[in-house]
C-alpha atoms as a PDB file:
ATOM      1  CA  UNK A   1     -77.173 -17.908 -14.582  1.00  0.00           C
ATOM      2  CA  UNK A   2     -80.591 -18.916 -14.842  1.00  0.00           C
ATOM      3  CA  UNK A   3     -83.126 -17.461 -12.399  1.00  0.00           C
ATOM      4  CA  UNK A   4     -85.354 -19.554  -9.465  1.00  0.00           C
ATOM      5  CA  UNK A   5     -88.398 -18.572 -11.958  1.00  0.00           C
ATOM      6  CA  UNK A   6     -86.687 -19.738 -15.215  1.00  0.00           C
ATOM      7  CA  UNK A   7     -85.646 -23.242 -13.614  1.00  0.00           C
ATOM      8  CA  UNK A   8     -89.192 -23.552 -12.643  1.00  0.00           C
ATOM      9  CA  UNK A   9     -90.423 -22.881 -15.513  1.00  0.00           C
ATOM     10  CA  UNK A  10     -88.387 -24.937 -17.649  1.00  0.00           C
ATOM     11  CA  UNK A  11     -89.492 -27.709 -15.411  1.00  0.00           C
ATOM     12  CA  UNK A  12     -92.933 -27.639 -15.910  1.00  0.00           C
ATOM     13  CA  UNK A  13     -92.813 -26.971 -19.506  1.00  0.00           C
ATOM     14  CA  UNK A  14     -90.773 -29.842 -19.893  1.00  0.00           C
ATOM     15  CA  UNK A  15     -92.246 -32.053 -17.393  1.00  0.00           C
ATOM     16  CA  UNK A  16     -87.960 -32.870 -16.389  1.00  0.00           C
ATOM     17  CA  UNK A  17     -85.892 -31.641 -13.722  1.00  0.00           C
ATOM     18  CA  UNK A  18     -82.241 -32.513 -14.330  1.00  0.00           C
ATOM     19  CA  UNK A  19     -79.616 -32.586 -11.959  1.00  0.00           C
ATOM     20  CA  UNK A  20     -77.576 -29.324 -13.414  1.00  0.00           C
ATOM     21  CA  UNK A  21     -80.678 -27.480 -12.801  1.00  0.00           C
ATOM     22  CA  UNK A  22     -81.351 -28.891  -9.374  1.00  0.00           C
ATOM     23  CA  UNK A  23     -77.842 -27.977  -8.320  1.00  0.00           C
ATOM     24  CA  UNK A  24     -78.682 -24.381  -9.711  1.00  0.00           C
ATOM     25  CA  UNK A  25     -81.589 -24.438  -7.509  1.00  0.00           C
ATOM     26  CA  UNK A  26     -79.369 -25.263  -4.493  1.00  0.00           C
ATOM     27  CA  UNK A  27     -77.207 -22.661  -5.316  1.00  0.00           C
ATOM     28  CA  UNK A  28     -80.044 -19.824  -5.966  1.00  0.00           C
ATOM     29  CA  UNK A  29     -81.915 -21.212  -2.833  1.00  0.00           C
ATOM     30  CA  UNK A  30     -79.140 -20.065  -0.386  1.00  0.00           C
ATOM     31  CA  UNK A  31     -80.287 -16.192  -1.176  1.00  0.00           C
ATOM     32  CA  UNK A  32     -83.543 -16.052  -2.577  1.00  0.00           C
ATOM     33  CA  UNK A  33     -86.735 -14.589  -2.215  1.00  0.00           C
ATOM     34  CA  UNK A  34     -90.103 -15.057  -0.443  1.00  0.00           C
ATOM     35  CA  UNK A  35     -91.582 -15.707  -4.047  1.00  0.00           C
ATOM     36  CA  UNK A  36     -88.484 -17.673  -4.950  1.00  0.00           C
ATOM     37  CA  UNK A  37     -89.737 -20.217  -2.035  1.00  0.00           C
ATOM     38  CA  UNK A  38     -93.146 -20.365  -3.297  1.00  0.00           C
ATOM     39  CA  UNK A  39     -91.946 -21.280  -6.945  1.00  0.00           C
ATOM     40  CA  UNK A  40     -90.170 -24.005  -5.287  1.00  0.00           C
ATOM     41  CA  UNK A  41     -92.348 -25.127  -3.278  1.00  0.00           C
ATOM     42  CA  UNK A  42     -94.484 -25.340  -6.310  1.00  0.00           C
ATOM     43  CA  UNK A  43     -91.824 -27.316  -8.202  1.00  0.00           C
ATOM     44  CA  UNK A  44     -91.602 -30.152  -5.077  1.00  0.00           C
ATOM     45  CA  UNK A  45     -95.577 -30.453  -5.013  1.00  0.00           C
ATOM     46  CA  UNK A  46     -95.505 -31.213  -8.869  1.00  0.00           C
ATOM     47  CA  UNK A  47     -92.535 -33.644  -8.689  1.00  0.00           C
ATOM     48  CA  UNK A  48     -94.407 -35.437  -5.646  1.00  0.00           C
ATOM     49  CA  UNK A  49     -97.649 -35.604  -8.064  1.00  0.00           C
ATOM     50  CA  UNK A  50     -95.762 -37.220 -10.415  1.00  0.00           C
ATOM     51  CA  UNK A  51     -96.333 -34.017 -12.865  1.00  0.00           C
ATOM     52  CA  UNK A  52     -92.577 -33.177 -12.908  1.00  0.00           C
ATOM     53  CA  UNK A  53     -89.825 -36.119 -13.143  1.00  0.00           C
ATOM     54  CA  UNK A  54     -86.752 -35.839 -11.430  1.00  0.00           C
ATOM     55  CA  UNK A  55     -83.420 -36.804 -13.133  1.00  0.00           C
ATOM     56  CA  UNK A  56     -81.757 -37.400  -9.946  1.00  0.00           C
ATOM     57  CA  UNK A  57     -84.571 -39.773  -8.472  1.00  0.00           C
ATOM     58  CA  UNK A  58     -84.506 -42.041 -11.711  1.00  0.00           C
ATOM     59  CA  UNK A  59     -80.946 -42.007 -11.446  1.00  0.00           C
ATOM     60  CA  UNK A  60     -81.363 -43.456  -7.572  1.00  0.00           C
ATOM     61  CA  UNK A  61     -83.930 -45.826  -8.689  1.00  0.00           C
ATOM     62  CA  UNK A  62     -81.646 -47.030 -11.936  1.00  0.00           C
ATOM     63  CA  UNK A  63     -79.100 -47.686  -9.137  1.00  0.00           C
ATOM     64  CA  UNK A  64     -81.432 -49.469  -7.501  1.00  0.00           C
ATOM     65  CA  UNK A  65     -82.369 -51.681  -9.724  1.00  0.00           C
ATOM     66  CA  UNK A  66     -78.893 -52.743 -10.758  1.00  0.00           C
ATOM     67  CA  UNK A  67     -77.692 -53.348  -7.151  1.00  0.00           C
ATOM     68  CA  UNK A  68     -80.742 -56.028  -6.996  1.00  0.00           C
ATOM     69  CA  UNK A  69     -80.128 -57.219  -9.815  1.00  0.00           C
ATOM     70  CA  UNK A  70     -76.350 -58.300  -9.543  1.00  0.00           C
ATOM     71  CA  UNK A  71     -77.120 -59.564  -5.807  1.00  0.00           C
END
């Protein structure tokens, strides 16, 4: 299983957080370390910048979209 560091990581190199590795985070989250919460925290700051996209939040916002569409 991938480590708190290597999801981070992967993140910013790719710019993409997908929802497998934001349900790994989840699960890693529930025992992790002090530096495991700053990486995270790290990870949220860059995905509020706008430096990190989040596969679940285009997901809601493709739902979104749809619903207001068909109404």
């Amino acid at each position: 299983m991938a480590s708190i560091r290597e999801i981070v990581q992967d993140a910013f190199r790719q710019g993409y957080l997908c929802v497998e590795a934001e349900n790994k985070l989840r699960h890693l989250l529930l025992s992790c370390t002090a530096d495991d919460v700053v990486l995270f925290t790290q990870l949220q700051l860059a995905i509020m910048d706008g430096r990190v996209t989040q596969e679940a939040r285009e997901q809601f916002y493709r739902r979104q979209a749809m619903t207001t569409v068909a109404v």
